[in-house]
PDB file of N, CA and C in Angstrom:
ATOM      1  N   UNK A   1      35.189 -12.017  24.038  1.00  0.00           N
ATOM      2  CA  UNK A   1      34.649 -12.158  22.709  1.00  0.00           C
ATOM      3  C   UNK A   1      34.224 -10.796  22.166  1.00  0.00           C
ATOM      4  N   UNK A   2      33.788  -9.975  23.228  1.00  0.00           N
ATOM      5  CA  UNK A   2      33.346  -8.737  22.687  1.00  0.00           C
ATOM      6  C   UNK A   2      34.340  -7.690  22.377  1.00  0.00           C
ATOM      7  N   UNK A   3      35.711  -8.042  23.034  1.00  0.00           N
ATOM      8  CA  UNK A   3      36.894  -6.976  22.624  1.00  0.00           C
ATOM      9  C   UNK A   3      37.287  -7.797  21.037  1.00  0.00           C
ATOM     10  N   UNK A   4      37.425  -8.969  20.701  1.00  0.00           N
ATOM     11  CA  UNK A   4      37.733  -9.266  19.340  1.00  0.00           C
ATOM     12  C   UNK A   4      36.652  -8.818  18.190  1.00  0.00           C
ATOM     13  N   UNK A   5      35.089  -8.844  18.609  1.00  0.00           N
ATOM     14  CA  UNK A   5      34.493  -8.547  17.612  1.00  0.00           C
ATOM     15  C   UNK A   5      34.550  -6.709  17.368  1.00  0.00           C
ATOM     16  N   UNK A   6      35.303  -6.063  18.166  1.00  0.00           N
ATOM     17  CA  UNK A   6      35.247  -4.827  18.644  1.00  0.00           C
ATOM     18  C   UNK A   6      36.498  -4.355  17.368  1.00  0.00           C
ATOM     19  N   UNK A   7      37.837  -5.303  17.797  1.00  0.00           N
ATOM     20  CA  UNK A   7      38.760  -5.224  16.704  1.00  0.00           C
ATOM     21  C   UNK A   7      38.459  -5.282  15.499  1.00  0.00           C
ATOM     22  N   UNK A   8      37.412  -6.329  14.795  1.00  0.00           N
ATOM     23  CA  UNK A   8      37.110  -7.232  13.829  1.00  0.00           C
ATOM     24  C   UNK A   8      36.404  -6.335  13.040  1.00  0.00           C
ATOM     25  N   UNK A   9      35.276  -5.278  13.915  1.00  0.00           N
ATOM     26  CA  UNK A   9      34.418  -4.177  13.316  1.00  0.00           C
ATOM     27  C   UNK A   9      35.773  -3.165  12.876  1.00  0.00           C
ATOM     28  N   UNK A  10      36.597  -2.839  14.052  1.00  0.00           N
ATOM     29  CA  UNK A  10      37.217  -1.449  13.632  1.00  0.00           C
ATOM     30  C   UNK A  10      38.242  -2.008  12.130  1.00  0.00           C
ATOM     31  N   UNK A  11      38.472  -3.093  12.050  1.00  0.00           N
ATOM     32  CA  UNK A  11      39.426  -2.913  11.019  1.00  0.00           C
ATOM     33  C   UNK A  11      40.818  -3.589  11.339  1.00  0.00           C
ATOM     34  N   UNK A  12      40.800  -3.517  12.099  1.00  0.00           N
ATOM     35  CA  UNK A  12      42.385  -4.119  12.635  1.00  0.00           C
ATOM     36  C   UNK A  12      42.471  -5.609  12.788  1.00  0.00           C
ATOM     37  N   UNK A  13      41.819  -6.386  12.871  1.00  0.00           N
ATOM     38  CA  UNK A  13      42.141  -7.672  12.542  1.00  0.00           C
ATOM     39  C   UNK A  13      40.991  -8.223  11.475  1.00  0.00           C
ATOM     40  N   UNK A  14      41.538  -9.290  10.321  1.00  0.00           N
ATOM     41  CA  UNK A  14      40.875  -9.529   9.313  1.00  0.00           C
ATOM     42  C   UNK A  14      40.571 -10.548   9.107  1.00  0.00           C
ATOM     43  N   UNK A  15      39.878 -11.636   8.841  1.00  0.00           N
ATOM     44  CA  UNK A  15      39.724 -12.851   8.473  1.00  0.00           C
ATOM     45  C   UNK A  15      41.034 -13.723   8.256  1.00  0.00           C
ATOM     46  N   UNK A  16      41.418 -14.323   8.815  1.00  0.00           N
ATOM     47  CA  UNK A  16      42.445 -15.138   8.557  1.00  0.00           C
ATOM     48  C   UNK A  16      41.771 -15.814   6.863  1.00  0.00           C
ATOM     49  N   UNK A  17      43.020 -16.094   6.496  1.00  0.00           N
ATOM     50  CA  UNK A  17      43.537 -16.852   4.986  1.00  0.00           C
ATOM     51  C   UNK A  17      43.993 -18.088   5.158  1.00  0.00           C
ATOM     52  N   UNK A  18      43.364 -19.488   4.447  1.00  0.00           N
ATOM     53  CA  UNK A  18      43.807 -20.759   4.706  1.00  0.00           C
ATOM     54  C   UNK A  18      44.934 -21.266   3.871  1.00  0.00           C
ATOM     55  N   UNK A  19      46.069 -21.592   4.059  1.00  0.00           N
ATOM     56  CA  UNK A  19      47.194 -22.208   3.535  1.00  0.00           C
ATOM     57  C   UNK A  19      46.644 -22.716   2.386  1.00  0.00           C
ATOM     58  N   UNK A  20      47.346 -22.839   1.160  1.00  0.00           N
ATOM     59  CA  UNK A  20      46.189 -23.171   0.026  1.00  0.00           C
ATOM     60  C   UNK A  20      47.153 -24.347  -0.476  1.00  0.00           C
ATOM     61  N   UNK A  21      47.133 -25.681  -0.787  1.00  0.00           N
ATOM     62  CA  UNK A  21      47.737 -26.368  -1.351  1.00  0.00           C
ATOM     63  C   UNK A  21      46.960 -26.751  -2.434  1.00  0.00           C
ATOM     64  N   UNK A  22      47.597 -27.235  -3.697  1.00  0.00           N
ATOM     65  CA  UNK A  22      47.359 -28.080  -4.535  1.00  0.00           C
ATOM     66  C   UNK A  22      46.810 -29.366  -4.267  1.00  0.00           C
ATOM     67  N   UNK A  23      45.551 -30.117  -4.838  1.00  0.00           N
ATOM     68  CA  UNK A  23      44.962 -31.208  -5.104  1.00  0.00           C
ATOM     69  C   UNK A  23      45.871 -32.232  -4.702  1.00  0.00           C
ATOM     70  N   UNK A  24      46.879 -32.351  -5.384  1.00  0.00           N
ATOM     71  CA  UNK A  24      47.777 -33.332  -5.727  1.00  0.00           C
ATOM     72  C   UNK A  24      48.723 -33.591  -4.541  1.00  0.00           C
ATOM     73  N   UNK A  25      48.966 -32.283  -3.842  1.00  0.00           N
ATOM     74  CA  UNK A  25      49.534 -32.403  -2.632  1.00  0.00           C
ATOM     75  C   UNK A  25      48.713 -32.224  -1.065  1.00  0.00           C
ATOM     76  N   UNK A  26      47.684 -33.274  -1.249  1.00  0.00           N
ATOM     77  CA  UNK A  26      46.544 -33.785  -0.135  1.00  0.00           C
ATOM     78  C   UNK A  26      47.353 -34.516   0.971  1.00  0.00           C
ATOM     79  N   UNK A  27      48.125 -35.224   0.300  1.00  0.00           N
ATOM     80  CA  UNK A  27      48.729 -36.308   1.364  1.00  0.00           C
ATOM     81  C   UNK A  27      49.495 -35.448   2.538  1.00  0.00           C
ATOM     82  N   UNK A  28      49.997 -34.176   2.295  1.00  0.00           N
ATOM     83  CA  UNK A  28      51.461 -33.267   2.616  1.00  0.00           C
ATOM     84  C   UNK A  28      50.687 -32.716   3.402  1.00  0.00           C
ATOM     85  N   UNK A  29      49.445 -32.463   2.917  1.00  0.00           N
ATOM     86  CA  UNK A  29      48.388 -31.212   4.120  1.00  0.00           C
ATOM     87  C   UNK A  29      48.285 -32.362   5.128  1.00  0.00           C
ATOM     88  N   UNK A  30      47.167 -33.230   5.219  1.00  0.00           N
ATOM     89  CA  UNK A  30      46.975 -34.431   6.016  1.00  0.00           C
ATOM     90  C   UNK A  30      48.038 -34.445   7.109  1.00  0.00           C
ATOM     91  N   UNK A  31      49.392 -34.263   6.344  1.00  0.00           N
ATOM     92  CA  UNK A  31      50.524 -34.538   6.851  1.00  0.00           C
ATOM     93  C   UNK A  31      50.254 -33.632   8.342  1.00  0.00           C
ATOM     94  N   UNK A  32      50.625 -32.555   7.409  1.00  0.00           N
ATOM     95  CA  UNK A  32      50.645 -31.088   8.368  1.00  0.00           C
ATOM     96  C   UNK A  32      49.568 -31.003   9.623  1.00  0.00           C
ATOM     97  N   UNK A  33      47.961 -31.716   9.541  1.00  0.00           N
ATOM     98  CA  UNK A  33      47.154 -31.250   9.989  1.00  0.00           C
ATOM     99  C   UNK A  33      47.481 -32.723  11.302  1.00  0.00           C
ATOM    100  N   UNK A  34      47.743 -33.606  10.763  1.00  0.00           N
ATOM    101  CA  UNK A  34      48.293 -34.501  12.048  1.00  0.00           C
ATOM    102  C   UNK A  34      49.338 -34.119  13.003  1.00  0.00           C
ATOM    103  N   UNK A  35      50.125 -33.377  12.307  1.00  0.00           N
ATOM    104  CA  UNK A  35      51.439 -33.393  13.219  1.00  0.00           C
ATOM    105  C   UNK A  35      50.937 -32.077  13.876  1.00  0.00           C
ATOM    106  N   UNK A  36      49.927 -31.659  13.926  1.00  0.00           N
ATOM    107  CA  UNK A  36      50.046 -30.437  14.290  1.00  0.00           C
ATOM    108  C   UNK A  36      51.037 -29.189  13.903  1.00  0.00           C
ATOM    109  N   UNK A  37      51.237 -29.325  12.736  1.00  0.00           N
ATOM    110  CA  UNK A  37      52.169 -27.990  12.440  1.00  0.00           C
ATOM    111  C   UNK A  37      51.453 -27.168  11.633  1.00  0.00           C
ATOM    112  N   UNK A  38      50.207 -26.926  11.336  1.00  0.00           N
ATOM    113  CA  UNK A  38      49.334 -25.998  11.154  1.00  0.00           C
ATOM    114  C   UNK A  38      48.762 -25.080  11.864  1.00  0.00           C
ATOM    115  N   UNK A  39      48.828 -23.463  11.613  1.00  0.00           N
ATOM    116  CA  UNK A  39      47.521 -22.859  12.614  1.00  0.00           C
ATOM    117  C   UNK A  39      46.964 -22.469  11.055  1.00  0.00           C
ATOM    118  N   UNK A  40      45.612 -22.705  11.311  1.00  0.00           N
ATOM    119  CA  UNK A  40      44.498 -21.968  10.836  1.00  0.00           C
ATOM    120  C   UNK A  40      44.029 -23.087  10.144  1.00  0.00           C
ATOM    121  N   UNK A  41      43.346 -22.854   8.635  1.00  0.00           N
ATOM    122  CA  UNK A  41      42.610 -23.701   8.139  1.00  0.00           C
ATOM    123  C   UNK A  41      43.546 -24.113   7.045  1.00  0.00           C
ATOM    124  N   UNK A  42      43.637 -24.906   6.264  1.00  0.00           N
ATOM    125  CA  UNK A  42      44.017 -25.637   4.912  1.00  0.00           C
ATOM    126  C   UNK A  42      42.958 -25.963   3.695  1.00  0.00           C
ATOM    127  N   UNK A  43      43.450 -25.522   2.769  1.00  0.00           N
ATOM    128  CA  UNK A  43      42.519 -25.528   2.002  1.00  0.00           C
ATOM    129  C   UNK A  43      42.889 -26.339   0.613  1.00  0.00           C
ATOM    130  N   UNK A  44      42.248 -27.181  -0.278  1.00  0.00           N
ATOM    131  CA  UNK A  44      43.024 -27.830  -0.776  1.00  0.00           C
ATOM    132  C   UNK A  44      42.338 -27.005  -2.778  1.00  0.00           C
ATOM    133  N   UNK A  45      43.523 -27.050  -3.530  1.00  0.00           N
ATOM    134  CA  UNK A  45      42.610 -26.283  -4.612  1.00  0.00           C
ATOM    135  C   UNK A  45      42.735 -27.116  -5.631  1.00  0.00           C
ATOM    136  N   UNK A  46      41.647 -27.640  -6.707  1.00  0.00           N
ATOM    137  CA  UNK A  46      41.041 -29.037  -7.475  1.00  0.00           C
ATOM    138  C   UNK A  46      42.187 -28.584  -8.959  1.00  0.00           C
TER     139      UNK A  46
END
């Protein structure tokens, strides 16, 4: 944990970014987050 927060300070790795879908396409994320074909977070935008 202390070599990632080590990266995280220097710069070299950054906050991951969540897949951003549309409102309307909730059902498709759902989809994704069951089947497991997601890494990271999903985010849904209104």
């Amino acid at each position: 944990m202390g070599e990632l927060a080590a990266l995280l300070a220097a710069g070299v790795l950054g906050p991951g970014r969540p897949t951003v879908h549309e409102l309307t396409d909730g059902p498709e994320a759902l989809a994704e987050l069951e089947a497991r074909a997601t890494v990271g977070k999903l985010a849904l935008r209104p």
